[in-house]
C-alpha atoms as a PDB file:
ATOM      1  CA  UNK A   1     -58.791   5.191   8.713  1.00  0.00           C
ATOM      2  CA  UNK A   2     -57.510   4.339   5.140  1.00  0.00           C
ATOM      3  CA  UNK A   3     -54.203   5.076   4.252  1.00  0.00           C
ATOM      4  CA  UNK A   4     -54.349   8.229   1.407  1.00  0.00           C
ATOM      5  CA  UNK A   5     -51.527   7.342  -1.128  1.00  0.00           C
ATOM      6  CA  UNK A   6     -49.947   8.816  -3.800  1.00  0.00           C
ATOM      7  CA  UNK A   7     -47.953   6.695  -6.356  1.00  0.00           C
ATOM      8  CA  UNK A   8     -45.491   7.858  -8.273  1.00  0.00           C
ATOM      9  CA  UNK A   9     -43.669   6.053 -11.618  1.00  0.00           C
ATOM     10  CA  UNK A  10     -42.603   7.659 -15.192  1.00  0.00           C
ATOM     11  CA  UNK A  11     -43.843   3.898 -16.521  1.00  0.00           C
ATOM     12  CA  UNK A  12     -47.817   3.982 -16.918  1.00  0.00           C
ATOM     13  CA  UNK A  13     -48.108   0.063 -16.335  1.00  0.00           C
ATOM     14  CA  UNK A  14     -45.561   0.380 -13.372  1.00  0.00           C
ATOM     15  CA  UNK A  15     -48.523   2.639 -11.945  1.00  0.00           C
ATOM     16  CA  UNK A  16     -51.200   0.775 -12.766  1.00  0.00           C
ATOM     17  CA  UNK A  17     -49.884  -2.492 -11.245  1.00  0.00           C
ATOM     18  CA  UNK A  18     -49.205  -0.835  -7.559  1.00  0.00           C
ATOM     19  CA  UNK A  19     -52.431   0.468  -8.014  1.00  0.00           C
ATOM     20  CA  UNK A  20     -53.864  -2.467  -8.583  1.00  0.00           C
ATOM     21  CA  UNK A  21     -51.940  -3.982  -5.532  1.00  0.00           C
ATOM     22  CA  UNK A  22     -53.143  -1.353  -3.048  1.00  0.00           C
ATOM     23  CA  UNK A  23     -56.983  -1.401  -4.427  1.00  0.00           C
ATOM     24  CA  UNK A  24     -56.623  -4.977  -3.388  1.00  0.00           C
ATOM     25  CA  UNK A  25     -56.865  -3.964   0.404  1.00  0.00           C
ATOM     26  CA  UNK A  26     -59.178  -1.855   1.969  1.00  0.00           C
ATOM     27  CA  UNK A  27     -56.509  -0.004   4.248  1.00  0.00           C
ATOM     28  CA  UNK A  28     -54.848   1.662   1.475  1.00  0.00           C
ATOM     29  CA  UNK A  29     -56.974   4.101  -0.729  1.00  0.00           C
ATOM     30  CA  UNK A  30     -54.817   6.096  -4.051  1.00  0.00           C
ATOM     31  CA  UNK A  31     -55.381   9.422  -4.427  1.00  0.00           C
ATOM     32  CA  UNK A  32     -53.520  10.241  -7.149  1.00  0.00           C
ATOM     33  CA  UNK A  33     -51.046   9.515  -9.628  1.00  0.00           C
ATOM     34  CA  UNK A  34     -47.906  11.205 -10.734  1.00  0.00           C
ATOM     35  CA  UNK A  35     -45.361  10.470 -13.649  1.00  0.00           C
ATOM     36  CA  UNK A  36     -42.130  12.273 -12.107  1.00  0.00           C
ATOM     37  CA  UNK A  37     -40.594  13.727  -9.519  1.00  0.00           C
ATOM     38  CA  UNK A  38     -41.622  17.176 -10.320  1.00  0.00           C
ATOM     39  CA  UNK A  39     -45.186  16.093 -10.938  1.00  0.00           C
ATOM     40  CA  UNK A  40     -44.913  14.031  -7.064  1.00  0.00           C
ATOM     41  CA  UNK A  41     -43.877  17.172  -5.209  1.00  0.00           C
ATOM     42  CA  UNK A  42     -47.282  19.606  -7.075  1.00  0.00           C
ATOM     43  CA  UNK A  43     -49.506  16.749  -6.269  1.00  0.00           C
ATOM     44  CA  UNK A  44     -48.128  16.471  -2.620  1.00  0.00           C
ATOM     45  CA  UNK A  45     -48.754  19.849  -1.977  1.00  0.00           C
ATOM     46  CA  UNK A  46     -52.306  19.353  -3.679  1.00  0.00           C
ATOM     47  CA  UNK A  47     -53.643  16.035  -2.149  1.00  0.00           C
ATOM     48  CA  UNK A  48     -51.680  16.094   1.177  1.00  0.00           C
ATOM     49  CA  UNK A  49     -51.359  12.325   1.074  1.00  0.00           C
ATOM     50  CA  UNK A  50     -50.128   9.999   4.133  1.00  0.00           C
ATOM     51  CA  UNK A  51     -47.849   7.628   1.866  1.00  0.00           C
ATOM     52  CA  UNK A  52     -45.950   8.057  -1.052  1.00  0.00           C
ATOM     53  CA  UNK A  53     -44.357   4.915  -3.296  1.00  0.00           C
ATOM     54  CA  UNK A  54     -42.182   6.622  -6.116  1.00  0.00           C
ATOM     55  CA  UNK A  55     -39.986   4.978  -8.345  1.00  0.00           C
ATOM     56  CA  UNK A  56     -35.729   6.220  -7.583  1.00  0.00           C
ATOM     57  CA  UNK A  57     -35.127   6.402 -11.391  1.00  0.00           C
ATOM     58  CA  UNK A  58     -37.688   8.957 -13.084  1.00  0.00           C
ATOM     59  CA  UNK A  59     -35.927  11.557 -16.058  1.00  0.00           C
ATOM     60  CA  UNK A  60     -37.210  14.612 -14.853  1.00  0.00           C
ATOM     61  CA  UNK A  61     -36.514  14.490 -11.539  1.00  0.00           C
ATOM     62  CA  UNK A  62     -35.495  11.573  -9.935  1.00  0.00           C
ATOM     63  CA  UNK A  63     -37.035   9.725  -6.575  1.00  0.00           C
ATOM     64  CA  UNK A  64     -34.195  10.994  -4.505  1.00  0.00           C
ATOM     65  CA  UNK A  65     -34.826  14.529  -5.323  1.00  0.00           C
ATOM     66  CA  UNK A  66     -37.873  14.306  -4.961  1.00  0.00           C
ATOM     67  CA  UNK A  67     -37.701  13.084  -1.195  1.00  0.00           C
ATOM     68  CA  UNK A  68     -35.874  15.668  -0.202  1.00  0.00           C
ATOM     69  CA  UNK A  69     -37.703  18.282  -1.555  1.00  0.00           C
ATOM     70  CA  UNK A  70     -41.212  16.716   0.059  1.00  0.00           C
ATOM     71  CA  UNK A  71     -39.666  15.944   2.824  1.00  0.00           C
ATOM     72  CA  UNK A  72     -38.586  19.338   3.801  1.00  0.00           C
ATOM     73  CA  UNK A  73     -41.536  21.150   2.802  1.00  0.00           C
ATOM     74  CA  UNK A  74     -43.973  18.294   4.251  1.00  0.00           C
ATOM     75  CA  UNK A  75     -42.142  16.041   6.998  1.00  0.00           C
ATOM     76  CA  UNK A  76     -44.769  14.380   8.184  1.00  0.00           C
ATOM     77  CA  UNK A  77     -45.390  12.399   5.041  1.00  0.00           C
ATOM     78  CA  UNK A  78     -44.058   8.952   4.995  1.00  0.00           C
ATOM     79  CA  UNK A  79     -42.276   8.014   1.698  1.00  0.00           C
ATOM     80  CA  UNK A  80     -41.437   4.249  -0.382  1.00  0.00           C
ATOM     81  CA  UNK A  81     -39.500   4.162  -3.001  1.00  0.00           C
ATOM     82  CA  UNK A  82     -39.498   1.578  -5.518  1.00  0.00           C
ATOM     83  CA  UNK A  83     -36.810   0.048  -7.769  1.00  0.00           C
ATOM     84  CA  UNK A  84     -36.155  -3.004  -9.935  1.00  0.00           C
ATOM     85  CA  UNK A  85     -32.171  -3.145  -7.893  1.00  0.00           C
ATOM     86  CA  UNK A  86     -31.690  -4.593  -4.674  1.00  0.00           C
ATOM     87  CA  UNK A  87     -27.848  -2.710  -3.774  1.00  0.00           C
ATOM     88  CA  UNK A  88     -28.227  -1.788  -0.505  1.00  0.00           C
ATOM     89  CA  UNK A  89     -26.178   1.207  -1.608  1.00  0.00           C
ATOM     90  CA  UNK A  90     -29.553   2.199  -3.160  1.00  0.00           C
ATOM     91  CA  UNK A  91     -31.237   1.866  -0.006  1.00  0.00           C
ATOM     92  CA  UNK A  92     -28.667   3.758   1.963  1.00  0.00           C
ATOM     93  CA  UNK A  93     -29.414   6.653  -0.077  1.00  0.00           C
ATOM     94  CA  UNK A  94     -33.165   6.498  -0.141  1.00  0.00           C
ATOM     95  CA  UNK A  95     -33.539   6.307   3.778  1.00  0.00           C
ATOM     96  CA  UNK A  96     -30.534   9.287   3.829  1.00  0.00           C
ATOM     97  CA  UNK A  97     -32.275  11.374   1.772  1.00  0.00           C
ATOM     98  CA  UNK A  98     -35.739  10.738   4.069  1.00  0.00           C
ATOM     99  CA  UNK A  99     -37.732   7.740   2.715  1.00  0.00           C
ATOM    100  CA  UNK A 100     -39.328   5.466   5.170  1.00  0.00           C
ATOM    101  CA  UNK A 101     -38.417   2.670   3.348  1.00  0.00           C
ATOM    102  CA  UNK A 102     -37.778   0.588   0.383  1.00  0.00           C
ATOM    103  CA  UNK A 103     -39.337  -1.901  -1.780  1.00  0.00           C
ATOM    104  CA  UNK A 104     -38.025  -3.720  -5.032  1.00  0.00           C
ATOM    105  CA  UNK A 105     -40.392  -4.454  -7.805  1.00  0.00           C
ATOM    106  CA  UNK A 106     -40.328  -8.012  -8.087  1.00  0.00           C
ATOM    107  CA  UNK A 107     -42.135  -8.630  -4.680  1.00  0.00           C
ATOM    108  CA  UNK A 108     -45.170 -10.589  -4.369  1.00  0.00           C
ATOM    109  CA  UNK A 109     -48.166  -8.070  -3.587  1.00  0.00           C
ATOM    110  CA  UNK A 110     -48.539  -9.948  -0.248  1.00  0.00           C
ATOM    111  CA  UNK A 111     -45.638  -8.706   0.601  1.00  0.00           C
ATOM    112  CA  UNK A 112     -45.858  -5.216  -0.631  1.00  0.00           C
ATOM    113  CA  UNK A 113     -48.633  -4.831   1.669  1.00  0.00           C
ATOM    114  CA  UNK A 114     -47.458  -6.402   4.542  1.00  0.00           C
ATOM    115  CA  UNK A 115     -44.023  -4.120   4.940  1.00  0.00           C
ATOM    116  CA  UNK A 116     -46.574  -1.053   3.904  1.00  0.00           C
ATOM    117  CA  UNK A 117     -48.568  -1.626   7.140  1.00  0.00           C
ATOM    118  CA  UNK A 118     -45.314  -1.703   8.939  1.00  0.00           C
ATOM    119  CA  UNK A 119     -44.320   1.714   7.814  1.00  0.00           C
ATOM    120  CA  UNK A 120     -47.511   2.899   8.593  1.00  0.00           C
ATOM    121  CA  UNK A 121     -47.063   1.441  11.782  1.00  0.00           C
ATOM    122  CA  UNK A 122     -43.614   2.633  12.229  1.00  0.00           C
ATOM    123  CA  UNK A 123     -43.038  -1.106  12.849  1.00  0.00           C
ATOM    124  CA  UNK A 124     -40.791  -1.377   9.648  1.00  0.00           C
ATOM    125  CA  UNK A 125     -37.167  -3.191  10.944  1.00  0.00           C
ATOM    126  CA  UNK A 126     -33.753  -1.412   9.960  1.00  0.00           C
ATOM    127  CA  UNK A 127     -32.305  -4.311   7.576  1.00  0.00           C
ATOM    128  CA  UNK A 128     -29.055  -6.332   8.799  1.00  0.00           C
ATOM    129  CA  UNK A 129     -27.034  -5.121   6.087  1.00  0.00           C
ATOM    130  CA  UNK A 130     -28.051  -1.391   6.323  1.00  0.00           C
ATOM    131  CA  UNK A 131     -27.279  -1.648  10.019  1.00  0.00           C
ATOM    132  CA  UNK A 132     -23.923  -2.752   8.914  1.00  0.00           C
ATOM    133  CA  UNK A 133     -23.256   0.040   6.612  1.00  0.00           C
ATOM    134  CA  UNK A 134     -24.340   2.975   8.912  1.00  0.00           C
ATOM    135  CA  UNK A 135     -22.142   1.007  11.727  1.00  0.00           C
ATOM    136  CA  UNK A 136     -19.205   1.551   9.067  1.00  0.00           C
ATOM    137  CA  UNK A 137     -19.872   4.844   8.755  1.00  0.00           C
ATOM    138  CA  UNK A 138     -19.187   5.668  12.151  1.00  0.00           C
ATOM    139  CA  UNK A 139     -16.637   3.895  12.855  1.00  0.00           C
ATOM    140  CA  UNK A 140     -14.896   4.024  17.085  1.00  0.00           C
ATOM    141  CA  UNK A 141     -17.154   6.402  18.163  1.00  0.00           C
ATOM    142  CA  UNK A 142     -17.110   6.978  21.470  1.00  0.00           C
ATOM    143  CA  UNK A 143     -18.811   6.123  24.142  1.00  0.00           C
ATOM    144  CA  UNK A 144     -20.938   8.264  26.049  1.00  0.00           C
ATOM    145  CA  UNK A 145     -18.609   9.757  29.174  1.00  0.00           C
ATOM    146  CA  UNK A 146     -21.585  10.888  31.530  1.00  0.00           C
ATOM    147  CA  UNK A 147     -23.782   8.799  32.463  1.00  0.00           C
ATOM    148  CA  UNK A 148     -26.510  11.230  34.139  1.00  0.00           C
ATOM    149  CA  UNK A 149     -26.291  13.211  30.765  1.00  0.00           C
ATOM    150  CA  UNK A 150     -27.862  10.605  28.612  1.00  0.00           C
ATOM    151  CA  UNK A 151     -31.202  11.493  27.647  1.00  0.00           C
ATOM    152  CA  UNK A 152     -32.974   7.944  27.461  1.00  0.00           C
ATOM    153  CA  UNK A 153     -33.854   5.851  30.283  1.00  0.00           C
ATOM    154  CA  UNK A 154     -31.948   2.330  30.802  1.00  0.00           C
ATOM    155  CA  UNK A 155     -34.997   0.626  29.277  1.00  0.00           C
ATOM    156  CA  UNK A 156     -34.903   2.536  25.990  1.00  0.00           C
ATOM    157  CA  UNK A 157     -31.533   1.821  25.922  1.00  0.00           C
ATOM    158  CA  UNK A 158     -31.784  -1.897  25.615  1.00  0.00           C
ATOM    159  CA  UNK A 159     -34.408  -1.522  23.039  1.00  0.00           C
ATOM    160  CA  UNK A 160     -32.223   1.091  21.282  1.00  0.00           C
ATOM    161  CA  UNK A 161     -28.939  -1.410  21.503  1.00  0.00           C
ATOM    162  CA  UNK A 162     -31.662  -4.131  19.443  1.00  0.00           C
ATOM    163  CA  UNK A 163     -33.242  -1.510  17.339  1.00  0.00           C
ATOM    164  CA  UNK A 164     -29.499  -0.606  15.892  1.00  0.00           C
ATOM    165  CA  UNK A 165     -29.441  -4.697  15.484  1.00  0.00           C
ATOM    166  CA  UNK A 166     -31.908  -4.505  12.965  1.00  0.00           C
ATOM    167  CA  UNK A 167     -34.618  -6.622  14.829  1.00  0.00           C
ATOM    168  CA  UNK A 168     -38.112  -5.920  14.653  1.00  0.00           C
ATOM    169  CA  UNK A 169     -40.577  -4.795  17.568  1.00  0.00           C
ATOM    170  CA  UNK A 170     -41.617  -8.065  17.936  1.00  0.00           C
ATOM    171  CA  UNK A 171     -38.235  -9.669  18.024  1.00  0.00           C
ATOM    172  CA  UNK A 172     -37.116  -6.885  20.693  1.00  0.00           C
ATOM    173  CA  UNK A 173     -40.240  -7.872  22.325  1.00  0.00           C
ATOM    174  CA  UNK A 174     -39.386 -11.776  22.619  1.00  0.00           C
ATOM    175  CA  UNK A 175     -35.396 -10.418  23.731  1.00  0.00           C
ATOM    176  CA  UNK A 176     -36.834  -7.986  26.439  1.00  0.00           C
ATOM    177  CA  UNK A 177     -39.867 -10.260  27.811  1.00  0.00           C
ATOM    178  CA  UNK A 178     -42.371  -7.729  27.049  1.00  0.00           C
ATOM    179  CA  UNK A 179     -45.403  -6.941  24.352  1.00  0.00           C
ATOM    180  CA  UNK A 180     -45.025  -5.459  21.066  1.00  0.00           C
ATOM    181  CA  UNK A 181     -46.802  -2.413  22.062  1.00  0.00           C
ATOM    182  CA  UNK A 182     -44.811  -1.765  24.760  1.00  0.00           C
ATOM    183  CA  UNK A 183     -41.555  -1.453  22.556  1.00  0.00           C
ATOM    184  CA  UNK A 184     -44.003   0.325  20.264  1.00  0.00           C
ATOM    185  CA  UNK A 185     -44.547   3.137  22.436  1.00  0.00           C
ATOM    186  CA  UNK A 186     -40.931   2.905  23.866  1.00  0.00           C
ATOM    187  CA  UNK A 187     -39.283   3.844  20.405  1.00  0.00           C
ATOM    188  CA  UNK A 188     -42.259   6.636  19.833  1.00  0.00           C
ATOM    189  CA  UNK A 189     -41.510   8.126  23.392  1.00  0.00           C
ATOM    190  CA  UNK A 190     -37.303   7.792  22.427  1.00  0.00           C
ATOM    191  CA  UNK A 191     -37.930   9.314  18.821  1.00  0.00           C
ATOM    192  CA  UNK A 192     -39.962  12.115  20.148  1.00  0.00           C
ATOM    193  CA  UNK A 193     -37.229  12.537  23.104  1.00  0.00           C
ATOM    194  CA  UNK A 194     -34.687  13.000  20.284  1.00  0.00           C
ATOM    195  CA  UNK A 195     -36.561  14.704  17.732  1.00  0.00           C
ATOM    196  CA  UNK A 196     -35.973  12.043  14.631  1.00  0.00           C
ATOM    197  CA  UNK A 197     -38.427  10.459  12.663  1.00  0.00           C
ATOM    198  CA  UNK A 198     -37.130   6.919  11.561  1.00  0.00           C
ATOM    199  CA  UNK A 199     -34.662   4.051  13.379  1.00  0.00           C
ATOM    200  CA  UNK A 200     -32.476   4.434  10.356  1.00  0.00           C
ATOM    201  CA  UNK A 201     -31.834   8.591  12.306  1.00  0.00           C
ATOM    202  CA  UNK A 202     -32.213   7.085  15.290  1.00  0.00           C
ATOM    203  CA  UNK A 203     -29.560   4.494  14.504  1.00  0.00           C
ATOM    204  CA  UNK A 204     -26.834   6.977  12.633  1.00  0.00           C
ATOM    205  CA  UNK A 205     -27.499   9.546  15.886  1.00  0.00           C
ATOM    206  CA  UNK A 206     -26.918   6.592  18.383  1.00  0.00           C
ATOM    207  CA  UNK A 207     -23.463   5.389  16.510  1.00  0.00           C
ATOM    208  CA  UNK A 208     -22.435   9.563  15.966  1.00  0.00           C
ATOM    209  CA  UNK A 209     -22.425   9.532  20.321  1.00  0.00           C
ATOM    210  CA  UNK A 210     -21.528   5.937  21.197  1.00  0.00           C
ATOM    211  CA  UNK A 211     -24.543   5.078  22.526  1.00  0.00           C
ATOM    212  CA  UNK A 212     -24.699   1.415  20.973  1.00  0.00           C
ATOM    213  CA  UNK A 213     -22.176  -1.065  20.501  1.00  0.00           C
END
């Protein structure tokens, strides 16, 4: 099935270029357009699309805002935002707020569409340096006193440890000896266990109980 996606910029061209990028491959299909933040939460509630890309700087209401209010009323919807900056700070507070992810402007369309499919795919790796900042916002926090109390099983451990690393499935796959889809279905089964959506949740939870080094 296509991806349904709604993309979301106060800049007309801005639109019409990602446009153009996801009309360029047959898994994505737009469904609508929307020129602010206001405007992206309506259409959401309209169109019911699987993906959102909107732009973090919008006057009425920026991308932020935005994901929070979609987000609350419509969790399941996975959500991009765009920006021309690359300060991690910016993508601290995107993924805080509830975005899936983040993607700068300036990026080849290849690109675009390749870490797209990942999200999709919930195959989308924490970055290195967000890793780092979540780590420093939680700093000493203990470890874990009872052993038999710990929800996950010794195997979703280790993949949580790597997840928290920032390494892909497939990397975590090469470290643990086993195939993508098996560390695939191990992070679904540990999200579900734990009732989060995303590894950047999964990672803040982990660090808030000790659970990772």
């Amino acid at each position: 099935m296509r991806t349904r996606v709604l993309v979301v910029d106060d800049h007309a061209h801005a639109r019409e270029g990602i446009c153009d990028i996801l009309s360029a491959d047959e898994s994505f299909e737009v469904i609508g357009t929307a020129a602010g933040g206001r405007e992206a939460v309506e259409l959401t509630d309209k169109l019911m699309p699987d993906l959102l890309l909107m732009d973090i700087g919008m006057p009425d209401m920026d991308g932020l805002e935005a994901t929070r209010i979609i987000k609350l009323r419509f969790p399941y919807v996975k959500i991009v935002l765009i920006t021309v900056s690359d300060d991690v700070a910016y993508l601290f507070e995107a993924l805080k707020a509830g975005a899936q992810g983040f993607l700068l402007k300036n990026l080849s369309p290849s690109t675009w569409v390749e870490y797209l499919r990942a999200i999709i795919n919930d195959e989308a790796p924490l970055p290195r340096e967000l890793a780092l900042q979540i780590l420093q916002e939680f700093p000493g926090a203990p470890k874990a006193e009872y052993e038999e109390e710990h929800p996950l099983t010794v195997r979703e451990r280790e993949i949580l440890q790597w997840v928290a690393s920032g390494l892909t499935n497939r990397e975590i796959a090469m470290q643990l000896e086993i195939s993508d889809q098996t560390v695939k279905n191990h992070l679904k089964n540990i999200l579900q266990k734990l009732q989060l959506e995303n590894r950047v949740q999964l990672t803040r939870y982990a660090l808030k109980r000790g659970w990772v080094e």
